[in-house]
PDB file of N, CA and C in Angstrom:
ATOM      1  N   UNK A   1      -5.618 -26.324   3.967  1.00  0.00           N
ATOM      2  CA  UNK A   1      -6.250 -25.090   3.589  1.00  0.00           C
ATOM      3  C   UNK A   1      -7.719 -25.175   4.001  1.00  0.00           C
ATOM      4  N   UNK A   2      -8.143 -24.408   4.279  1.00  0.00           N
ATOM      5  CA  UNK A   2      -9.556 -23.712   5.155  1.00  0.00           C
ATOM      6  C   UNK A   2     -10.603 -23.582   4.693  1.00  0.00           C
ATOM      7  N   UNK A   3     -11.123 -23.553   3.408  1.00  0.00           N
ATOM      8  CA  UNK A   3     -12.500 -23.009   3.177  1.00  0.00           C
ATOM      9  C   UNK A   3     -13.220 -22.451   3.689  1.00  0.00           C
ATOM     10  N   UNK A   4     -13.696 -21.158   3.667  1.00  0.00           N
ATOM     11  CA  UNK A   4     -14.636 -20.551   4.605  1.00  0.00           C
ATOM     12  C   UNK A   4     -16.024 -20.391   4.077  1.00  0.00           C
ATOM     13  N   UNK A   5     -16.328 -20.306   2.662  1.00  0.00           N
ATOM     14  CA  UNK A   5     -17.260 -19.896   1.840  1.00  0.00           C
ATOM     15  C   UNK A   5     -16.614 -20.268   0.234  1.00  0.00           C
ATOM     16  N   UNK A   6     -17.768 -20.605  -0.142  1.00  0.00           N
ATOM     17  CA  UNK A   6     -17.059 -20.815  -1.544  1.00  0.00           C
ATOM     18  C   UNK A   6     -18.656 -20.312  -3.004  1.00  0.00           C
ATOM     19  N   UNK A   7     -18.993 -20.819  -3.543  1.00  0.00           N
ATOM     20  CA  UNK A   7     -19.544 -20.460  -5.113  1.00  0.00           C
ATOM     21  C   UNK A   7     -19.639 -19.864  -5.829  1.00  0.00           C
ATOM     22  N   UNK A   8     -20.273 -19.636  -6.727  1.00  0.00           N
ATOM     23  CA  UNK A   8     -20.508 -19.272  -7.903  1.00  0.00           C
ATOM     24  C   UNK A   8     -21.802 -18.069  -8.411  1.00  0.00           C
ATOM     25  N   UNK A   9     -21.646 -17.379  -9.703  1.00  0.00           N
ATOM     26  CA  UNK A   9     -22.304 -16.608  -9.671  1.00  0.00           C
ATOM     27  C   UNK A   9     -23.189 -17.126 -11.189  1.00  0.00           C
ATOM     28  N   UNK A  10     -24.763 -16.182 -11.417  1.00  0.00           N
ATOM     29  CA  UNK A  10     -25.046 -17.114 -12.347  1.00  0.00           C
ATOM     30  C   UNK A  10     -24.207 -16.358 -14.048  1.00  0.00           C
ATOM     31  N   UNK A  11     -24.631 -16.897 -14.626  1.00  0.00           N
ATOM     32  CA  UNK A  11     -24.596 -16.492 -16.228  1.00  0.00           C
ATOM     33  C   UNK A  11     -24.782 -14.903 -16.570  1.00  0.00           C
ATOM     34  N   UNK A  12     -23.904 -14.340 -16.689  1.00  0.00           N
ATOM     35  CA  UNK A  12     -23.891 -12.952 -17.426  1.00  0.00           C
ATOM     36  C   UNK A  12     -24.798 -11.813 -15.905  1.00  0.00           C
ATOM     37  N   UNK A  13     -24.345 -12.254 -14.790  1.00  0.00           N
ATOM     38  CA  UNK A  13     -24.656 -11.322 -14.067  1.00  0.00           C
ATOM     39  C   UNK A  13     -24.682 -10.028 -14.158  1.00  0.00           C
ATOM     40  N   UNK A  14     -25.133  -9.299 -12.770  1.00  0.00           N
ATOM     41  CA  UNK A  14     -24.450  -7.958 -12.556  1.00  0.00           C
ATOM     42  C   UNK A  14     -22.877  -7.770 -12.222  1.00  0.00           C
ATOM     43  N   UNK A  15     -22.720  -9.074 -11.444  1.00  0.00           N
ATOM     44  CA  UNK A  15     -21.747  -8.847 -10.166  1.00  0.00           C
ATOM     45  C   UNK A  15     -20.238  -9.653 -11.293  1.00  0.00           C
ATOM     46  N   UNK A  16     -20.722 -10.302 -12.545  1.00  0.00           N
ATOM     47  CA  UNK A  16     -19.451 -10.819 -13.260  1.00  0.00           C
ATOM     48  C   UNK A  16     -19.779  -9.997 -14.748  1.00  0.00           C
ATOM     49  N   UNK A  17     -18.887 -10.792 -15.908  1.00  0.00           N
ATOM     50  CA  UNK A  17     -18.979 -10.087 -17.413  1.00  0.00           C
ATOM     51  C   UNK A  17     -20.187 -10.727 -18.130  1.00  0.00           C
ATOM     52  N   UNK A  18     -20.310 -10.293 -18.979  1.00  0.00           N
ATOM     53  CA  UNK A  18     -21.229 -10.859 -19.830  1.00  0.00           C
ATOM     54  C   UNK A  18     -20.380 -12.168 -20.839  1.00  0.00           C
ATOM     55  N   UNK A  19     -20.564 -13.390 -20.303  1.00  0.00           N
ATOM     56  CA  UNK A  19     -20.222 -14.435 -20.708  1.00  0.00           C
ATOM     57  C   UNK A  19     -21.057 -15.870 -20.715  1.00  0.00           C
ATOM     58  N   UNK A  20     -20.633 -17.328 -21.605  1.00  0.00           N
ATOM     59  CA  UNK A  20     -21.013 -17.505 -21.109  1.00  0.00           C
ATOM     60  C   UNK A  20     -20.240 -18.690 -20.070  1.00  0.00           C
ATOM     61  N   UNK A  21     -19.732 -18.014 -19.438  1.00  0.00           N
ATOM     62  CA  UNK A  21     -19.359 -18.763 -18.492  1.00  0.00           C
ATOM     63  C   UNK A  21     -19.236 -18.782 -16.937  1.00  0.00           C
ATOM     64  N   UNK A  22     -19.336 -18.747 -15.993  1.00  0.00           N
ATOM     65  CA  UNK A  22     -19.972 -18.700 -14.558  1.00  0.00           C
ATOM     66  C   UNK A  22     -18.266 -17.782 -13.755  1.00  0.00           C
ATOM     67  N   UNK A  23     -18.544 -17.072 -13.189  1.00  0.00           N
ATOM     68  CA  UNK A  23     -17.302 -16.442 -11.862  1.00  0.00           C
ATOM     69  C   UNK A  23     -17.621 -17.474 -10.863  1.00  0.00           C
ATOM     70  N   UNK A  24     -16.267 -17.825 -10.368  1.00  0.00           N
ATOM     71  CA  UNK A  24     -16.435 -18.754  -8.977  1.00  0.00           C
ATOM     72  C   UNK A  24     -15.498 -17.896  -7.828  1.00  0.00           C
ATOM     73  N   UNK A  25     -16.079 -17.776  -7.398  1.00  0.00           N
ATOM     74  CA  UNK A  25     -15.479 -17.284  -5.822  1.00  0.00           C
ATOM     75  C   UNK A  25     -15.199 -18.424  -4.383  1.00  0.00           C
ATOM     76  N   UNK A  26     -13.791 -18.260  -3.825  1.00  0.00           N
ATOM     77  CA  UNK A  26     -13.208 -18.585  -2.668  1.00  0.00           C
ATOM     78  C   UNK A  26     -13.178 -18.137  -2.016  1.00  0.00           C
ATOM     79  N   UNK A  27     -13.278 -17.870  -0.543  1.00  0.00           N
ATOM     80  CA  UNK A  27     -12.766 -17.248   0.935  1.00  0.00           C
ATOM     81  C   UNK A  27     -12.893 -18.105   1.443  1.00  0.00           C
ATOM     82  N   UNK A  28     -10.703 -17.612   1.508  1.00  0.00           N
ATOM     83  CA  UNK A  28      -9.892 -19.033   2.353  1.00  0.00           C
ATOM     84  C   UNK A  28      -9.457 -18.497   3.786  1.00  0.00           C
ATOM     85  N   UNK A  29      -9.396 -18.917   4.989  1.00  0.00           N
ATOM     86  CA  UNK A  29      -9.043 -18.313   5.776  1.00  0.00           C
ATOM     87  C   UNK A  29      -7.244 -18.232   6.067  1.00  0.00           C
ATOM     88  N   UNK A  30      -6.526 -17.264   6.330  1.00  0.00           N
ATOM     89  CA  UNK A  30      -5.378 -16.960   6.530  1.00  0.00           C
ATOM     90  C   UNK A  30      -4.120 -17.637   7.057  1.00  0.00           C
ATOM     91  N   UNK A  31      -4.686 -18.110   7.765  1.00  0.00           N
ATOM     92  CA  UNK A  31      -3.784 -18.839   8.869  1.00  0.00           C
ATOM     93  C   UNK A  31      -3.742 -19.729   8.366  1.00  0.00           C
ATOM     94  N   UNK A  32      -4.693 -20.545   7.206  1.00  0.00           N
ATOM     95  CA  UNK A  32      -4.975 -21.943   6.768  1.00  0.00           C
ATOM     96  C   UNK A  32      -3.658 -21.995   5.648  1.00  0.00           C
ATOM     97  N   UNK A  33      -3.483 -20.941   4.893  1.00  0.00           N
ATOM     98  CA  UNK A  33      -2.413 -20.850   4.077  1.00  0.00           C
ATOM     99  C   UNK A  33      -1.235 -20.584   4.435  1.00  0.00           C
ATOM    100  N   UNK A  34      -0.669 -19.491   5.429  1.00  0.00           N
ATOM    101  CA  UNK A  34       0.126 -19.569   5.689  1.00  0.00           C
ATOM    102  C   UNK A  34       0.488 -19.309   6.946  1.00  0.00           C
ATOM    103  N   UNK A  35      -0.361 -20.227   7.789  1.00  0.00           N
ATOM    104  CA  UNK A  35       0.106 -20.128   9.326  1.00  0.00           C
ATOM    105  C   UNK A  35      -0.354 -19.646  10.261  1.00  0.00           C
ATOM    106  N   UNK A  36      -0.474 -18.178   9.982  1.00  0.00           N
ATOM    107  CA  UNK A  36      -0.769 -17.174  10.798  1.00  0.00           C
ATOM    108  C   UNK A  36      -1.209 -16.453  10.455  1.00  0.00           C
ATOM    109  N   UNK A  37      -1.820 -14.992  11.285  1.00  0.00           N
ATOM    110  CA  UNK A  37      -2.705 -14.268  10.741  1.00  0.00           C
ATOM    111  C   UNK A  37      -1.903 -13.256  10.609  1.00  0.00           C
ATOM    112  N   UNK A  38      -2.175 -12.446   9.550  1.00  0.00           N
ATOM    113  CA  UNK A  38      -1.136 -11.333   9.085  1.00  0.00           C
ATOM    114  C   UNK A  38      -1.370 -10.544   9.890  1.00  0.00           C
ATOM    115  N   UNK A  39      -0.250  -9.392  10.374  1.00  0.00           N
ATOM    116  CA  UNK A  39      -0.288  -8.424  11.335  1.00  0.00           C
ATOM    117  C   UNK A  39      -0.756  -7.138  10.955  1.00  0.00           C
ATOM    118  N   UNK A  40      -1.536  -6.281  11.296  1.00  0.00           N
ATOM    119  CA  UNK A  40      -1.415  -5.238  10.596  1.00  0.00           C
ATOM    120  C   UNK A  40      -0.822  -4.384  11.179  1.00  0.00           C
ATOM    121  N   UNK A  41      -0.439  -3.175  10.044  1.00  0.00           N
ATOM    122  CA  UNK A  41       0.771  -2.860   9.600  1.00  0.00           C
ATOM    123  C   UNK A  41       0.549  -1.248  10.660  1.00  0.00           C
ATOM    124  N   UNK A  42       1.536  -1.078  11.523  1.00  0.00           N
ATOM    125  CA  UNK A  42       1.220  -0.193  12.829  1.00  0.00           C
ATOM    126  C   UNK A  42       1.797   1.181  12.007  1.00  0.00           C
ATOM    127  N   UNK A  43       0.610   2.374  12.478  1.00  0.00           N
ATOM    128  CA  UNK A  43       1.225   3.692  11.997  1.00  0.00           C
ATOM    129  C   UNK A  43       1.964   4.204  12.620  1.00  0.00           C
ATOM    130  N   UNK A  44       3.548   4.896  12.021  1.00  0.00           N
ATOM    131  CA  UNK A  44       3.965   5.573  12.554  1.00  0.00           C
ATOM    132  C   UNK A  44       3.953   6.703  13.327  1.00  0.00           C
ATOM    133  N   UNK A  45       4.192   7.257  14.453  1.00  0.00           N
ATOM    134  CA  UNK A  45       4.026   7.991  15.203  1.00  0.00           C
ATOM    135  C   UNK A  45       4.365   9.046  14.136  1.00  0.00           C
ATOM    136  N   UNK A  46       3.873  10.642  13.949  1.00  0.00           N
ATOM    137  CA  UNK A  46       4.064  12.016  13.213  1.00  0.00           C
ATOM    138  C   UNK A  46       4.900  12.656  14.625  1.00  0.00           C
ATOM    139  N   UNK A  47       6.146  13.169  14.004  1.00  0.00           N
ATOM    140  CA  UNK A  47       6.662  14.121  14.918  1.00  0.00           C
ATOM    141  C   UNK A  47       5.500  15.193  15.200  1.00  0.00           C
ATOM    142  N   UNK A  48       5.851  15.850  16.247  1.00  0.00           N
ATOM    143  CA  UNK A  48       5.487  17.000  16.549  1.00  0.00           C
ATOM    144  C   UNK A  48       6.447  18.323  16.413  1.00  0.00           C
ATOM    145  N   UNK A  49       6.217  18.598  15.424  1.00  0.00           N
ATOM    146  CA  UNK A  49       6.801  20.190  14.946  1.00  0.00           C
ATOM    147  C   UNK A  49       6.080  21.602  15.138  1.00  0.00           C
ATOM    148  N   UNK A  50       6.751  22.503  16.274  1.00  0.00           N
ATOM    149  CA  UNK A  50       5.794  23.299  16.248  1.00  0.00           C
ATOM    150  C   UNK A  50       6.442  24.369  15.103  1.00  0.00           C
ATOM    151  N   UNK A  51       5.213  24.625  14.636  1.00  0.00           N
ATOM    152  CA  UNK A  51       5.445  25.576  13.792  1.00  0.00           C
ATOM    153  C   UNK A  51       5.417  26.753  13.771  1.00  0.00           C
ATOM    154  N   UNK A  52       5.457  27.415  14.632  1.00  0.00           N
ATOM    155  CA  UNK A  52       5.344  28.940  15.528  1.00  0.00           C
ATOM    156  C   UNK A  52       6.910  29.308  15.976  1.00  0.00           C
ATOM    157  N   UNK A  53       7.320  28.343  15.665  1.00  0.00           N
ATOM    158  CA  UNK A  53       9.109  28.559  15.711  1.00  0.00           C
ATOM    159  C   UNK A  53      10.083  28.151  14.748  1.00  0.00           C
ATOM    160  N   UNK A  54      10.519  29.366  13.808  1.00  0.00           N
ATOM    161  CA  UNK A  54      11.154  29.070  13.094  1.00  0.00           C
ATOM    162  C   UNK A  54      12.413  28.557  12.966  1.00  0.00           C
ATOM    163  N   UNK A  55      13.287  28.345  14.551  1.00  0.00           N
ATOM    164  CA  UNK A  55      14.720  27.568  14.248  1.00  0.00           C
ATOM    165  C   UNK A  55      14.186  25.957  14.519  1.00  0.00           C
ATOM    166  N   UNK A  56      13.006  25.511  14.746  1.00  0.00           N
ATOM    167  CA  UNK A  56      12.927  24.696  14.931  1.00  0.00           C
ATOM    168  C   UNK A  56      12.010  23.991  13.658  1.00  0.00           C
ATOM    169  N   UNK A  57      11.464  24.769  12.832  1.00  0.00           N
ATOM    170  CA  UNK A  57      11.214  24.751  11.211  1.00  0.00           C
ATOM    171  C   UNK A  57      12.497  24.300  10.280  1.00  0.00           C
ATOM    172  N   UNK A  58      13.108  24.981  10.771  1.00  0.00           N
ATOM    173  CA  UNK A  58      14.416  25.307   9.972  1.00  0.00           C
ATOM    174  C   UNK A  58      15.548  23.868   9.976  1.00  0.00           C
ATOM    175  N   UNK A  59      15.477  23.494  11.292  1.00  0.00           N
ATOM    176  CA  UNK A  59      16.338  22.306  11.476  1.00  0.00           C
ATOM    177  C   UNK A  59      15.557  21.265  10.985  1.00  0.00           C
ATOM    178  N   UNK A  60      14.154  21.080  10.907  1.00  0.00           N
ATOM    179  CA  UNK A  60      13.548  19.892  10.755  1.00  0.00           C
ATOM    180  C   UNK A  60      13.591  20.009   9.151  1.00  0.00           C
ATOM    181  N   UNK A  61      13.489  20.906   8.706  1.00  0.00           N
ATOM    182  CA  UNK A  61      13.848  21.299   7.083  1.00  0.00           C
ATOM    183  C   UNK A  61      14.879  20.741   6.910  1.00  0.00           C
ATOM    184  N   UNK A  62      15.801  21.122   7.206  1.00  0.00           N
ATOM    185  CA  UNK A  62      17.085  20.337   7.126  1.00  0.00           C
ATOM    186  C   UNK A  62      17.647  19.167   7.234  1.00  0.00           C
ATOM    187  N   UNK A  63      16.875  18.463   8.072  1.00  0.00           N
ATOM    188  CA  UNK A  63      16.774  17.024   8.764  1.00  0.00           C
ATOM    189  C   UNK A  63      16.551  16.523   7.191  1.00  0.00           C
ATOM    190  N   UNK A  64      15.488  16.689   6.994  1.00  0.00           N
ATOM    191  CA  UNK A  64      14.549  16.274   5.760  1.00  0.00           C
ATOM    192  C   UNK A  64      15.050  16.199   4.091  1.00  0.00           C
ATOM    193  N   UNK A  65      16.048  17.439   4.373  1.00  0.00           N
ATOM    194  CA  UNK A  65      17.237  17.450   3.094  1.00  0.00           C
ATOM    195  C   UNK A  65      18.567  16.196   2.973  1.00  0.00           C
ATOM    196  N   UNK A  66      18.558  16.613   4.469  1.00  0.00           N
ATOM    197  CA  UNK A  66      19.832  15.538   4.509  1.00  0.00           C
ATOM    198  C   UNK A  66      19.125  14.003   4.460  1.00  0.00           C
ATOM    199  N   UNK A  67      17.989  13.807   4.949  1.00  0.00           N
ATOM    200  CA  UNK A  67      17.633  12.401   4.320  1.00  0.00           C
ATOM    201  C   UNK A  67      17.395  12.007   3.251  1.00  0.00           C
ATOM    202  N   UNK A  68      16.942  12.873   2.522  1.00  0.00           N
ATOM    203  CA  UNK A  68      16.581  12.828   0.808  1.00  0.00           C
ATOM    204  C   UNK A  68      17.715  12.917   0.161  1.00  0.00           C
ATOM    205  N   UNK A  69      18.791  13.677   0.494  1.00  0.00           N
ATOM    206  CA  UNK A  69      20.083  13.601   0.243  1.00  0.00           C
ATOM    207  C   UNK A  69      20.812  11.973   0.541  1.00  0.00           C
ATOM    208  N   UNK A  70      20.584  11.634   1.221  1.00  0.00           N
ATOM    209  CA  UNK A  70      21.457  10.106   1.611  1.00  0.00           C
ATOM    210  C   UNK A  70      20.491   9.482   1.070  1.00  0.00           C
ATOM    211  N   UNK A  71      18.923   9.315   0.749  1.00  0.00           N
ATOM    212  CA  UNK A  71      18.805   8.168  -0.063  1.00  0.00           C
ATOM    213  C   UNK A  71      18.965   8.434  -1.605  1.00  0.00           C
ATOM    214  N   UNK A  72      19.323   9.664  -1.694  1.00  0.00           N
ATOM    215  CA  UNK A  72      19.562  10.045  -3.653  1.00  0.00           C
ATOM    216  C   UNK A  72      17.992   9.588  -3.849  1.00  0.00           C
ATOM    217  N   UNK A  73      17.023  10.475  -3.253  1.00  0.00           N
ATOM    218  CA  UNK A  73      15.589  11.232  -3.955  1.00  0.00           C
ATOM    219  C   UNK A  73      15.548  11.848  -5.393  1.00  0.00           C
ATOM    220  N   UNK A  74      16.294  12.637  -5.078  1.00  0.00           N
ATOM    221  CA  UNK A  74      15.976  13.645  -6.819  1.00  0.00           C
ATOM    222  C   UNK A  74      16.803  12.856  -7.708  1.00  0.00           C
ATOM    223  N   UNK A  75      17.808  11.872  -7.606  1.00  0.00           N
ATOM    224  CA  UNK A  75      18.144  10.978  -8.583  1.00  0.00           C
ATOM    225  C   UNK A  75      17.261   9.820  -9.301  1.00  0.00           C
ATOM    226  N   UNK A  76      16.457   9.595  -8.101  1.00  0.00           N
ATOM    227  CA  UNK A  76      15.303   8.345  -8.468  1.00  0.00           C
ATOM    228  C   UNK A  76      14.350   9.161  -9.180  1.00  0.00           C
ATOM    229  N   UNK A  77      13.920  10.454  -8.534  1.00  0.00           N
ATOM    230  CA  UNK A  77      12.926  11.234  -9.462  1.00  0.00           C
ATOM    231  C   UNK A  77      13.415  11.461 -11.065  1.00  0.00           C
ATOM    232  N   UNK A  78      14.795  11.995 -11.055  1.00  0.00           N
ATOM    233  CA  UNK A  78      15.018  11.962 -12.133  1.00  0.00           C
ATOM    234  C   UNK A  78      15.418  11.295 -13.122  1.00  0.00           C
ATOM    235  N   UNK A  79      15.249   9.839 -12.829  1.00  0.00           N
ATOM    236  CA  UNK A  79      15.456   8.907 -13.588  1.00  0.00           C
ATOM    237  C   UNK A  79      14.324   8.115 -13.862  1.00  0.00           C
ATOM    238  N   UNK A  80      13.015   8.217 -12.902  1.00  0.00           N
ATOM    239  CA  UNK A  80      11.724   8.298 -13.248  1.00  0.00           C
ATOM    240  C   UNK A  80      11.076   9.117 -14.528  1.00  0.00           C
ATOM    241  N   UNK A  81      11.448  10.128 -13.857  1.00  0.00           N
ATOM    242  CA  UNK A  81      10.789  11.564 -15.286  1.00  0.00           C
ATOM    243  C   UNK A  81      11.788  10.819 -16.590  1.00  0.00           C
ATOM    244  N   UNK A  82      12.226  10.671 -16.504  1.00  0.00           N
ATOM    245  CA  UNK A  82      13.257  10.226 -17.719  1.00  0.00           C
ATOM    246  C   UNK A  82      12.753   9.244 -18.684  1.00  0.00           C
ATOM    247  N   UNK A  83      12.136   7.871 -17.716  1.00  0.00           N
ATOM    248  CA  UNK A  83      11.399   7.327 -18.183  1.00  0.00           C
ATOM    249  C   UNK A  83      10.103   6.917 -19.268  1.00  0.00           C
ATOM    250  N   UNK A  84       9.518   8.203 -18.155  1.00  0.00           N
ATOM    251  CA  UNK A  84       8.142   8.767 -18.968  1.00  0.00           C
ATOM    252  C   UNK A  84       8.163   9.164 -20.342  1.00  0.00           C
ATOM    253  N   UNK A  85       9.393  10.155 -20.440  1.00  0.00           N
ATOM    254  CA  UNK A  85       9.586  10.601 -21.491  1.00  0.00           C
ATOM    255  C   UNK A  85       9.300   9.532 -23.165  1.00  0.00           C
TER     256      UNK A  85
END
């Protein structure tokens, strides 16, 4: 493991609680823990829907039902809200 920077802050700082006991801070580098450097996480491309055409509104609407439909959406919602209760 890596150390990149390490100490401490004093007694009842700004930057910790009012205690009396000291915050200690680490920065470890990534790769040192586990190998490699984490990837970051790539955005998905956004369809392009034009919206000036409504059969093509209409199907992507639909698209969108039938996926929420196969993962059972409004079942998870409603067993969420349920929760709350």
């Amino acid at each position: 493991m890596e150390v990149l920077r390490c100490g401490y802050l004093p007694f009842a700082s700004y930057d910790s609680f009012s205690s009396d006991h000291r915050m200690l801070w680490v920065e470890i580098d990534n790769a040192s823990i586990v190998g490699q450097y984490p990837q970051y996480p790539s955005m998905p491309s956004a369809d392009k829907v034009r919206s000036n055409d409504p059969r093509l509104r209409d199907r992507y609407n639909q698209r969108i039902i039938e996926a929420f439909e196969d993962e059972e959406v409004q079942l998870q919602v409603e067993a969420l809200a349920s929760l709350m209760d």
